[in-house]
Protein backbone atom coordinates (compact mmCIF):
# COMPACT_ATOMS: atom_id res chain seq x y z
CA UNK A 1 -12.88 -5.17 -37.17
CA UNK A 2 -11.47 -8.09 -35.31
CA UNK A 3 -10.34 -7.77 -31.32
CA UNK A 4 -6.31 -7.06 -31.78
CA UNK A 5 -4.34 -10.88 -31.67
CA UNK A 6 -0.77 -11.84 -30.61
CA UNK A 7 -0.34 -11.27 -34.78
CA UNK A 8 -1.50 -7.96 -34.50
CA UNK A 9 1.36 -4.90 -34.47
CA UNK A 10 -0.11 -2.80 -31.89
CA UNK A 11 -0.84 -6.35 -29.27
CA UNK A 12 2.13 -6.76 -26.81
CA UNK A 13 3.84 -10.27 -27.48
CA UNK A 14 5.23 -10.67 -23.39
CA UNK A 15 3.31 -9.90 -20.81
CA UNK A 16 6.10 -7.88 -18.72
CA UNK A 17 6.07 -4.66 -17.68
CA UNK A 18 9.88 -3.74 -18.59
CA UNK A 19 9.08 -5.36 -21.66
CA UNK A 20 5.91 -3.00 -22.73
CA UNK A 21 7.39 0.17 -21.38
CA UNK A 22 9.42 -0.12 -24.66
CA UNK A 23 6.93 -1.95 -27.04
CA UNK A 24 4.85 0.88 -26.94
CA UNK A 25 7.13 3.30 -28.13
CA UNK A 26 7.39 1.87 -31.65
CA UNK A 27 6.10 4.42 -34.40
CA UNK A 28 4.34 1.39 -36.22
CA UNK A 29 2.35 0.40 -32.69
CA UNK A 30 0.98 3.70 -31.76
CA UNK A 31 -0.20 4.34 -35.60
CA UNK A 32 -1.93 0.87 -35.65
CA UNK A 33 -3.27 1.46 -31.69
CA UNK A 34 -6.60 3.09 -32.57
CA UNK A 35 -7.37 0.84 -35.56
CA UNK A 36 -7.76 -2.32 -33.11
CA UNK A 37 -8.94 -0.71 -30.36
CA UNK A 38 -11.44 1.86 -30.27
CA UNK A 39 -13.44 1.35 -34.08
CA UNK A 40 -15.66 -1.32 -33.61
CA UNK A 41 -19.18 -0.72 -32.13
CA UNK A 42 -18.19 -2.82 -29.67
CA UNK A 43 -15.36 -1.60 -28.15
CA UNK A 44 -16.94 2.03 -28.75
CA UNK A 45 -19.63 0.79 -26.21
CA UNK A 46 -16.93 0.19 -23.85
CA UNK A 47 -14.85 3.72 -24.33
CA UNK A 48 -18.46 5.50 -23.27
CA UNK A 49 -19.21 2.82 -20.23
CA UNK A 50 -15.68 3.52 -19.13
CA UNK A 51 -16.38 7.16 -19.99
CA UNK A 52 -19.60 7.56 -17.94
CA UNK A 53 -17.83 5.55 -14.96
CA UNK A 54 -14.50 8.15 -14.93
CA UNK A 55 -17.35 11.41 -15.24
CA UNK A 56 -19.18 9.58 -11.98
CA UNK A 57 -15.77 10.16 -10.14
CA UNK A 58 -14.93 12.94 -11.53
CA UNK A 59 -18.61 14.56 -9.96
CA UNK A 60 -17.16 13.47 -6.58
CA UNK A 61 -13.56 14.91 -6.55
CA UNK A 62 -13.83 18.47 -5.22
CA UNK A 63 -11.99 21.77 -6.68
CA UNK A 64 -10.81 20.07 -9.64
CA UNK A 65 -8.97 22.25 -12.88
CA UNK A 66 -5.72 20.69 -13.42
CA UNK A 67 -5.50 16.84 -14.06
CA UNK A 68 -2.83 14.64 -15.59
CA UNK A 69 -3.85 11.91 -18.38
CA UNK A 70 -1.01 9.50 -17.70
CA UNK A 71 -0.28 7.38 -19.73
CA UNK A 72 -2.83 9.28 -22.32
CA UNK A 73 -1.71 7.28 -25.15
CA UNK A 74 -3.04 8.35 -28.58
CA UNK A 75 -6.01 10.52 -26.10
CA UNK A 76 -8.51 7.88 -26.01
CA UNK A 77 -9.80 10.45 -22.85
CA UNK A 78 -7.70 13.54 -23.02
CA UNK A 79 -10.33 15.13 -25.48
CA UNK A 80 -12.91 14.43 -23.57
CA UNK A 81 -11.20 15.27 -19.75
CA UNK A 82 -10.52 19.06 -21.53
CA UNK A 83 -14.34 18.97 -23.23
CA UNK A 84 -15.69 18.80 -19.59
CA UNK A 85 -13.72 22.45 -18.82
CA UNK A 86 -11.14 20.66 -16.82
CA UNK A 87 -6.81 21.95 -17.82
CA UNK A 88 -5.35 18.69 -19.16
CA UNK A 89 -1.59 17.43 -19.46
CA UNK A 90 -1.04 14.37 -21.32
CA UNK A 91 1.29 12.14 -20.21
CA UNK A 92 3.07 9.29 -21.38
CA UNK A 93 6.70 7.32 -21.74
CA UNK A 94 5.95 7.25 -25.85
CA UNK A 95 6.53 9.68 -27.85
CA UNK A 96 4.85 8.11 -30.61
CA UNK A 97 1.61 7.84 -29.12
CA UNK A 98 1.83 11.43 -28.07
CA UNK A 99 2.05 12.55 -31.49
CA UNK A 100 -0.71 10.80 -32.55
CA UNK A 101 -2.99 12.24 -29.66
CA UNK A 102 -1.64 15.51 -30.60
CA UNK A 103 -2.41 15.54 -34.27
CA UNK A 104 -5.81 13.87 -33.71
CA UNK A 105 -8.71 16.40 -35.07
CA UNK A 106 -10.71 13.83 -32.16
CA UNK A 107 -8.78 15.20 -28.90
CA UNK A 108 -7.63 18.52 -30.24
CA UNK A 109 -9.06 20.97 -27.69
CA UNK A 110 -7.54 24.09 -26.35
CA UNK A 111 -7.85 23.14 -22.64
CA UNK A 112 -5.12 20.78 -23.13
CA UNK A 113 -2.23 22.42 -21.67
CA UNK A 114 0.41 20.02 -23.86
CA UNK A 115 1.90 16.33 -23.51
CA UNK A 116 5.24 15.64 -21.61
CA UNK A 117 6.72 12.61 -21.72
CA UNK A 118 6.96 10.96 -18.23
CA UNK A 119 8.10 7.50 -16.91
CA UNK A 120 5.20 6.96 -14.44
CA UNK A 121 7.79 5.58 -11.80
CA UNK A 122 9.47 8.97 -12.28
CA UNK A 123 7.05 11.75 -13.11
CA UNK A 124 8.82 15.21 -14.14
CA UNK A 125 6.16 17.12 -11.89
CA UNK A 126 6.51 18.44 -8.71
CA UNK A 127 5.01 17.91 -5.13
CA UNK A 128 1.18 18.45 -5.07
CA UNK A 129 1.51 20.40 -8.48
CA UNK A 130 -1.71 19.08 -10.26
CA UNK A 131 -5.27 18.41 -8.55
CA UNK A 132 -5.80 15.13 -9.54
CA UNK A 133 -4.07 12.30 -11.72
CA UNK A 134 -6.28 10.12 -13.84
CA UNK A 135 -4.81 6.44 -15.19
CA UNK A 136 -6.70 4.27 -17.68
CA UNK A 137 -5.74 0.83 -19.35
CA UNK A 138 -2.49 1.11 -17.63
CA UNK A 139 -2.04 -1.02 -14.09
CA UNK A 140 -3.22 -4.40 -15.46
CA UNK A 141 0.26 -3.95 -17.31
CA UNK A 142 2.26 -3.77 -14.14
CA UNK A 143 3.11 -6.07 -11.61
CA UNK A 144 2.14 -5.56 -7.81
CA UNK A 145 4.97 -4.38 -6.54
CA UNK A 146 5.86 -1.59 -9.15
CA UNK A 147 1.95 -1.01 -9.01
CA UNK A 148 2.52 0.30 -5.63
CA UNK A 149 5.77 2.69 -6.88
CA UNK A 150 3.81 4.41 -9.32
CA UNK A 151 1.05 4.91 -7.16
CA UNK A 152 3.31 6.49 -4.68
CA UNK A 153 4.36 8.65 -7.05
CA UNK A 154 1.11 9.54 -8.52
CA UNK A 155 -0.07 10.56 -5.04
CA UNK A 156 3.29 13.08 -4.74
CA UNK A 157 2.37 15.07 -7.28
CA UNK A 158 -1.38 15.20 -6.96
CA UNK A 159 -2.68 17.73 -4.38
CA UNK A 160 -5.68 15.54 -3.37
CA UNK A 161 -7.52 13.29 -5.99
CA UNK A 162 -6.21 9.90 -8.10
CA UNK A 163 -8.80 8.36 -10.33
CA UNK A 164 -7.05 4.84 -11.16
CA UNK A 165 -8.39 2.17 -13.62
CA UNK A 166 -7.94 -1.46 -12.26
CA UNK A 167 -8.80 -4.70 -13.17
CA UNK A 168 -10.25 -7.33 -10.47
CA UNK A 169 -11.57 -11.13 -10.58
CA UNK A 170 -15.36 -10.41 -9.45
CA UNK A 171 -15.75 -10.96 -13.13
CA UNK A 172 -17.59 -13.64 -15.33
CA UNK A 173 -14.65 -13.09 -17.48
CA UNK A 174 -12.66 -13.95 -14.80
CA UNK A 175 -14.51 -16.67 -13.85
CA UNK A 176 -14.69 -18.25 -17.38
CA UNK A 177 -10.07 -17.75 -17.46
CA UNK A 178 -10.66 -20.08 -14.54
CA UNK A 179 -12.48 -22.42 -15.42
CA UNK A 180 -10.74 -22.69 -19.02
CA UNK A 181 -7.47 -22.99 -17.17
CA UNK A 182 -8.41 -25.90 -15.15
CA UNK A 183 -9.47 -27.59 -18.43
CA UNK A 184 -6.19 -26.86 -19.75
CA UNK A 185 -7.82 -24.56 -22.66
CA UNK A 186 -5.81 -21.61 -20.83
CA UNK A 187 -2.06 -21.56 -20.32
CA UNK A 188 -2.01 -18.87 -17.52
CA UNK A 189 -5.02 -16.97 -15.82
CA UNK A 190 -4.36 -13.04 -16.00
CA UNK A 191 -3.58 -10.97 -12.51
CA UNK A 192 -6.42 -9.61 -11.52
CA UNK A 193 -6.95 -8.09 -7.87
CA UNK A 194 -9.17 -9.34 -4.84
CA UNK A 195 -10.15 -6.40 -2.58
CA UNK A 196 -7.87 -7.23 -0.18
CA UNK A 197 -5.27 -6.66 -2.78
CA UNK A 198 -6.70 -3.03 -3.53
CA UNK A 199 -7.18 -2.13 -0.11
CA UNK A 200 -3.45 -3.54 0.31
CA UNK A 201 -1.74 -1.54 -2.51
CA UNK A 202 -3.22 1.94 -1.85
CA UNK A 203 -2.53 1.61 1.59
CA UNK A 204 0.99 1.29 1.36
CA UNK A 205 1.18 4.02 -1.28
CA UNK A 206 0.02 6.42 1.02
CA UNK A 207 -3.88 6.56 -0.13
CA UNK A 208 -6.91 6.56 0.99
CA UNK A 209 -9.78 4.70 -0.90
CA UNK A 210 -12.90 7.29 -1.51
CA UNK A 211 -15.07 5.15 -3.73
CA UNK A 212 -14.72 2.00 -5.95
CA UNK A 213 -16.79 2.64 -9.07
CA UNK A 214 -17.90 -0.83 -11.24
CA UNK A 215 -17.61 -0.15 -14.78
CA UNK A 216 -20.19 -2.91 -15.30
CA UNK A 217 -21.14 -4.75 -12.84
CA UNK A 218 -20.07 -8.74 -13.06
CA UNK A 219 -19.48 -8.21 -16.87
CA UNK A 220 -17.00 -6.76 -16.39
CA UNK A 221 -13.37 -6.96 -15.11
CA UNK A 222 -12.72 -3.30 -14.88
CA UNK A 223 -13.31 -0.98 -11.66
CA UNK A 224 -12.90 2.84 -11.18
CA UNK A 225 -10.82 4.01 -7.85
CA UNK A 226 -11.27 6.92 -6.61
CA UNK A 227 -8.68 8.12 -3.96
CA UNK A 228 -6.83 10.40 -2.10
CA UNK A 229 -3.60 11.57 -1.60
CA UNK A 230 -2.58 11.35 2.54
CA UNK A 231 1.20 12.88 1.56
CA UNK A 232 2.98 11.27 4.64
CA UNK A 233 5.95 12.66 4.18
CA UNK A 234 7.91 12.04 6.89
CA UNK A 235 7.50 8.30 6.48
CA UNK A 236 8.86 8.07 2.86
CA UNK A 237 11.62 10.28 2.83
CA UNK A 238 14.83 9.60 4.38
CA UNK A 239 16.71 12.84 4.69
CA UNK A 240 13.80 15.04 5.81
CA UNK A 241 13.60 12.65 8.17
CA UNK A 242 16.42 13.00 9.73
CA UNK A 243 16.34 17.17 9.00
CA UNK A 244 12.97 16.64 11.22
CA UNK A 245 15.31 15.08 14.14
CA UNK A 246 17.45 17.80 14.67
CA UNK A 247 17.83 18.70 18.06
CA UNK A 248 15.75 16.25 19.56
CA UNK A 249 16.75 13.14 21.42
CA UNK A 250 17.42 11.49 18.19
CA UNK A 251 19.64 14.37 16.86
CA UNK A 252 22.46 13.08 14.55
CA UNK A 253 20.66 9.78 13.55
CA UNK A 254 21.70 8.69 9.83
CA UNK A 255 19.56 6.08 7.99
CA UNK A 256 21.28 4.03 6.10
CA UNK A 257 18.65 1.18 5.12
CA UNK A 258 15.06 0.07 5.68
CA UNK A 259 13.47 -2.99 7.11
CA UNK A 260 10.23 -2.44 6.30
CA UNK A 261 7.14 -0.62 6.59
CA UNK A 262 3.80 -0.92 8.51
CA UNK A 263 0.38 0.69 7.88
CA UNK A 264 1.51 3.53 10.60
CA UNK A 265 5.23 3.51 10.05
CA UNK A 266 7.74 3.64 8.16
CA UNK A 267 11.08 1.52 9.92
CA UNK A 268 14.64 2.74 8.89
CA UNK A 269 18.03 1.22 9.47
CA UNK A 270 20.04 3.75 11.17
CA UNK A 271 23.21 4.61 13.07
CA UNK A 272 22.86 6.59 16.20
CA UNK A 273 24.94 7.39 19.33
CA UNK A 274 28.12 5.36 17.46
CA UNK A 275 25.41 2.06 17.39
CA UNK A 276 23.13 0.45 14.67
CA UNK A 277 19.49 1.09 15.89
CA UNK A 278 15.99 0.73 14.06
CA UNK A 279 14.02 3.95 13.43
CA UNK A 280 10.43 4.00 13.58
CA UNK A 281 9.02 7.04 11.46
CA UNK A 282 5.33 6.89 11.82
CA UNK A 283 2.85 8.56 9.17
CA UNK A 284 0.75 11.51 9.67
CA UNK A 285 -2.41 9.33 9.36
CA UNK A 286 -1.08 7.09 12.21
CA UNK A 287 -0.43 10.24 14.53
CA UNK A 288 -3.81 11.37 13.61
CA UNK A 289 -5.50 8.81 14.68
CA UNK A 290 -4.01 7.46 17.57
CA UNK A 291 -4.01 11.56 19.07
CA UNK A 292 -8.13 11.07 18.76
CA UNK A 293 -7.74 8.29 21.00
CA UNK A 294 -4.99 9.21 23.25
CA UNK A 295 -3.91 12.29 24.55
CA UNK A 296 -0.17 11.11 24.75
CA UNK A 297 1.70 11.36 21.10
CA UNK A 298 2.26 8.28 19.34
CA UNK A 299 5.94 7.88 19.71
CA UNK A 300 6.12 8.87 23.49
CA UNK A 301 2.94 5.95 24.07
CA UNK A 302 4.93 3.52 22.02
CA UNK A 303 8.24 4.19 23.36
CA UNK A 304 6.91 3.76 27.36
CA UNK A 305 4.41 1.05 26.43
CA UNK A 306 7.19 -0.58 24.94
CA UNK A 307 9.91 0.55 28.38
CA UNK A 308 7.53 -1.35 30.62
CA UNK A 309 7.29 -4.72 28.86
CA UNK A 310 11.30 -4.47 28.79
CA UNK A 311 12.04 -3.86 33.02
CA UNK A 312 9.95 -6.60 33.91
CA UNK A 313 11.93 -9.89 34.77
CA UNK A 314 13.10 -12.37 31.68
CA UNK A 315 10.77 -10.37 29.23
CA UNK A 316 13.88 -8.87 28.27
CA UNK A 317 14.76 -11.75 26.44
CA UNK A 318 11.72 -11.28 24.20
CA UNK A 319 11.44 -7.31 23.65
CA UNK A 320 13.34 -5.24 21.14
CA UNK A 321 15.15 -2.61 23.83
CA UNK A 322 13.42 0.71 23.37
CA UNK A 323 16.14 3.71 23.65
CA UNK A 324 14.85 7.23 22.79
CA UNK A 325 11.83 8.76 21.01
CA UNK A 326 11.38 12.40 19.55
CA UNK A 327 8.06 14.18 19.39
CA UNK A 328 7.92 17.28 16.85
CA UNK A 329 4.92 19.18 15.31
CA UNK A 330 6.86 17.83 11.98
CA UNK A 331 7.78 14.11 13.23
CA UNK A 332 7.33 11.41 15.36
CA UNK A 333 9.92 8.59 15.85
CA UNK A 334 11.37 6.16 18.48
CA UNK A 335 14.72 4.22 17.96
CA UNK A 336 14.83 0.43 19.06
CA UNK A 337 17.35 -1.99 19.32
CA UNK A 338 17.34 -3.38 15.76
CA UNK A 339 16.33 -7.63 15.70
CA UNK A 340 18.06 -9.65 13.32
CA UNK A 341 14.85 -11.79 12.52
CA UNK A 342 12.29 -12.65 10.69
CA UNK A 343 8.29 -12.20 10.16
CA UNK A 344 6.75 -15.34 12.39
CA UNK A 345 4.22 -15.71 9.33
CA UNK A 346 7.12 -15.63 6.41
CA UNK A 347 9.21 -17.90 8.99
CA UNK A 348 6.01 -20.26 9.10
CA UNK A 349 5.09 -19.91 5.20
CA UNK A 350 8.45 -20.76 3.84
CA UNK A 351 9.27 -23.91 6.07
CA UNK A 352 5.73 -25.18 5.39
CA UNK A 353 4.67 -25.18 9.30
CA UNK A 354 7.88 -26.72 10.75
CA UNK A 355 8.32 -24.71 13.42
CA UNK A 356 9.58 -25.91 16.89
CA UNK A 357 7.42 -26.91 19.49
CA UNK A 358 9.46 -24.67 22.56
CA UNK A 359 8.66 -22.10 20.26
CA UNK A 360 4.90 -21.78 21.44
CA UNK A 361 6.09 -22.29 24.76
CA UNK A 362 8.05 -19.01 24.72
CA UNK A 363 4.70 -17.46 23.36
CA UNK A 364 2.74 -18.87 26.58
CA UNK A 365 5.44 -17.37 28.72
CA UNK A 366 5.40 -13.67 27.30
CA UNK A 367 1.76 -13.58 28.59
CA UNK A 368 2.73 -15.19 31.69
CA UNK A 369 4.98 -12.54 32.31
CA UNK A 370 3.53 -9.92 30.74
CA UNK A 371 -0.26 -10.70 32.89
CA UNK A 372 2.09 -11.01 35.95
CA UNK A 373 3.58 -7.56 35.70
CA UNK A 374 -0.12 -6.44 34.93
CA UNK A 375 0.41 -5.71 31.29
CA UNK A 376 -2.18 -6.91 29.27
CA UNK A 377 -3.29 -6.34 25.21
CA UNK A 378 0.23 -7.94 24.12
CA UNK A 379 -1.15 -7.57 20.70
CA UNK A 380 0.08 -11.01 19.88
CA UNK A 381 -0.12 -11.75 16.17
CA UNK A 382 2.04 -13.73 13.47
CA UNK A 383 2.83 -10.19 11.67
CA UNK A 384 3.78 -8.43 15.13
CA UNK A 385 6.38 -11.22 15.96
CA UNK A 386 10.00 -11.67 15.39
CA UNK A 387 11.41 -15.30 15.14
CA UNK A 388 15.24 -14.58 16.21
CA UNK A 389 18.32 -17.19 16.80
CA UNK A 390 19.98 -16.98 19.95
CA UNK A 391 23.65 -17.65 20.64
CA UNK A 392 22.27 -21.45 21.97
CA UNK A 393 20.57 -21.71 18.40
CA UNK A 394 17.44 -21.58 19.93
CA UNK A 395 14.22 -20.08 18.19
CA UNK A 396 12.71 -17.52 20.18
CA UNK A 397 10.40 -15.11 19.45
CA UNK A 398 10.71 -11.09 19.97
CA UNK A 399 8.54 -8.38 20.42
CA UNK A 400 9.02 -4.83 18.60
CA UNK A 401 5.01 -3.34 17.79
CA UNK A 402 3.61 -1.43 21.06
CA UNK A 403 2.03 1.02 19.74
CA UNK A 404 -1.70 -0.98 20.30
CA UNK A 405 -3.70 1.57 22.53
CA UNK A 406 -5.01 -1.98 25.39
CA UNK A 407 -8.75 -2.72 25.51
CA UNK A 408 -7.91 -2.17 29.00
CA UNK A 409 -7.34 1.37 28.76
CA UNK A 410 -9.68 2.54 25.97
CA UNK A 411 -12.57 -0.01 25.66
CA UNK A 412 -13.48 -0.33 21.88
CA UNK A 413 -17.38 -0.04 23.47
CA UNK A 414 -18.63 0.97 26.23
CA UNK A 415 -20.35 -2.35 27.47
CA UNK A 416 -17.33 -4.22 27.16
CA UNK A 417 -16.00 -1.47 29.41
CA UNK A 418 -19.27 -2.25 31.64
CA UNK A 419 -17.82 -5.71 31.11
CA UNK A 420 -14.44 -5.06 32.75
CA UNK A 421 -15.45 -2.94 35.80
CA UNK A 422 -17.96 -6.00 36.49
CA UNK A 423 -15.12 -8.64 35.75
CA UNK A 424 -17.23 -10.17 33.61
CA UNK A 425 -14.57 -10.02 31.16
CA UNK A 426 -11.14 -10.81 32.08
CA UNK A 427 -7.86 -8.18 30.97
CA UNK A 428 -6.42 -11.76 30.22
CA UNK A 429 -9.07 -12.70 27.98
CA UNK A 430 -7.90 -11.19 24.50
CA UNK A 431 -4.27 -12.29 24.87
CA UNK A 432 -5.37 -15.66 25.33
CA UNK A 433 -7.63 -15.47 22.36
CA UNK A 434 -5.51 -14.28 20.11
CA UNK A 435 -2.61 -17.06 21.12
CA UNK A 436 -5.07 -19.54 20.36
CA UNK A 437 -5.41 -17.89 17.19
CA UNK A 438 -1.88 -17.27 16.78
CA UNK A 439 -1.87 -19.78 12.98
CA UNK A 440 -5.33 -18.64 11.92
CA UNK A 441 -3.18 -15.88 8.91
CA UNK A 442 -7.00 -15.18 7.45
CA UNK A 443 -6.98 -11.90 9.96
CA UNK A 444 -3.32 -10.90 9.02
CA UNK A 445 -3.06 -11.57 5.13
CA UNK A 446 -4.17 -8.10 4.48
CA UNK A 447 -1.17 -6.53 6.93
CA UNK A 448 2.05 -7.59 4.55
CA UNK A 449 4.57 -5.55 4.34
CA UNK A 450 5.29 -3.22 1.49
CA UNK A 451 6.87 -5.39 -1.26
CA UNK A 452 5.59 -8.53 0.22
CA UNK A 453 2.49 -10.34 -2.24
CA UNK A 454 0.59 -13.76 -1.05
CA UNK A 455 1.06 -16.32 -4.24
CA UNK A 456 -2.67 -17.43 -3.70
């Protein structure tokens, strides 16, 4: 039996996402699905290496029973998920496939609890109803930014574990689309992930990375995830948000947008106090971490770090204006004078370098003030600076990220501690590193914002 073709029924004629959502639920594709895909000796040699690569992460997750097969299709794995004593719900946005799954004498088992259909960008399930969510042969078919939706969602209704099937480019395969392409043999060279990319999209989904499992190592394009749900709340939804707030400092606040979010916050558009502000929610793993390092709560450290740089004299002119914070067991926020502005290193991407020359000169004179007035760790950084138009038309930059804990305060080691207290190592020293590095992106690449995707 031949590998399925572009003539084939069951082979998807556009690669689009919106487009396959709906291919797939043709009755004449699911019942020709199987034929092409899982009857050869071949491609039964991949089912059990992909097999043997979702059992290694399956040994790893703890306190598993319940598990969602989404999308299942016709139960390529569902039989075999409930054969290893584990309470399976198939999942998938075609009926058709469903049925064929369901009336397969292959996956019939009685550990499999039934099949619902579910849009994966939707799921019918509630919060942190199932123990773990499993995904085969499904992201390649979505693009990046609705990759990180449905992993979002994934991780809201999985207590702790996601076992996600995705396809990278530390391939030969991959390596061979290249090379083809630049020959002109190949049109287009599939989307397949760097690590960055991973590391990228399960971080802004809320998830930590437990293991990356190789279904064959540089044969093969396909590589087993392993991850965990964090369930920052607070950050991703708007109205419990601003339930959280009540009768704090921020009581009455009403989001009405978002500007973006960060890998410790989420950052709202809100009214407050009868004036537009910008709401910083930041995530549970951000107020973890920064209380192991500081005593002081995230928000109240940001919010006075950020105070300070403000009073002193003509910084002002390059600091958002902090005005409140809140501090909760259930949230942390602070509200900022919203900057109408953009990203230095979108600014600097999409005008191909032209930036103004004063422009570095206002970067030079932040530190001068800042070292002045005895601040130092400015955190300077092409992702961490706002390029905003004054009245004059002038391009300056501002200032709205202080939630970096200084090298000056918390050493990352203790001989570059030693190193301070000997002045060996000036308190200047990283500030004026890092403007020197201010256009090397290599370092900040892997800090876009959610929704944001490099072209190369």
């Amino acid at each position: 039996m031949k590998k399925p073709s572009r003539e084939d029924v069951s082979k998807p004629k556009i690669d689009e996402y919106a487009y396959k959502k709906d291919f797939y639920r043709d009755p004449a594709v699911a019942a020709d699905y199987d034929q092409h895909r899982f009857t050869t000796p071949r491609r039964r040699r991949r089912n059990l290496r992909k097999w043997r690569a979702i059992r290694l992460a399956l040994d790893e997750a703890t306190d598993l029973r319940s598990v969602l097969d989404l999308p299942c299709g016709t139960g390529r794995f569902t039989g075999e998920l409930a054969r290893s004593g584990l309470n399976v719900i198939g999942g998938d946005i075609s009926l058709q496939m469903m049925r064929e799954a369901a009336s397969s004498p292959q996956v019939e088992h009685p550990d499999i609890a039934g099949y619902v259909q579910a849009d994966a960008e939707e799921l019918p399930f509630r919060d942190r109803s199932l123990d773990c969510v499993i995904s085969i042969r499904f992201m390649f078919h979505v693009d990046p930014i609705t990759r990180r939706r449905i992993l979002r969602e994934m991780g809201r209704i999985s207590k702790r574990w996601l076992i996600i099937d995705y396809r990278h480019r530390y391939s030969a395969r991959w390596v061979s689309w290249r090379i083809r392409h630049a020959l002109g043999v190949l049109s287009q060279v599939p989307e397949r992930v760097s690590r960055e990319d991973l590391r990228s999209e399960f971080r802004d989904a809320g998830l930590t990375i437990r293991r990356v499992i190789p279904v064959r190592r540089w044969l093969s394009d396909k590589w087993l995830v392993l991850a965990e749900a964090t369930h920052d709340q607070p950050a991703f939804e708007p109205g419990l948000a601003e339930d959280r707030l009540r009768g704090t400092d921020l009581d009455g606040v009403k989001i009405t947008g978002k500007f973006g979010e960060g890998r410790r916050s989420m950052v709202y558009r809100a009214m407050w106090q009868g004036r537009e502000i910008a709401l910083k929610v930041y995530k549970d793993t951000a107020i973890s971490t920064h209380a192991r390092k500081n005593p002081q709560p995230i928000a109240e450290f940001e919010y006075s770090r950020n105070a300070e740089f403000y009073s002193v004299p003509g910084l002002d002119r390059y600091v958002a204006e902090p005005l409140a914070f809140a501090v909760t067991p259930e949230v942390q926020a602070i509200a900022q004078e919203p900057v109408d502005g953009e990203l230095y290193y979108f600014f600097h991407r999409e005008r191909q370098g032209e930036v103004p020359d004063s422009f570095e000169g206002h970067l030079r004179e932040i530190l001068t003030l800042s070292h002045g007035a005895g601040l130092y760790d400015v955190d300077l950084h092409s992702m961490n600076v706002l390029v905003a138009r004054e009245s004059s038309g002038e391009l300056v930059p501002k200032l709205f990220d202080f939630n970096l804990i200084p090298f000056t305060i918390r050493p990352q080691n203790p001989f570059v501690g030693w190193l301070l207290a000997l002045g060996l190592v000036s308190k200047e020293s990283r500030d004026r590193r890092r403007l020197r590095a201010f256009h090397d992106f290599r370092h900040v690449e892997d800090r876009l914002l959610k929704f944001y995707k490099l072209d190369g």
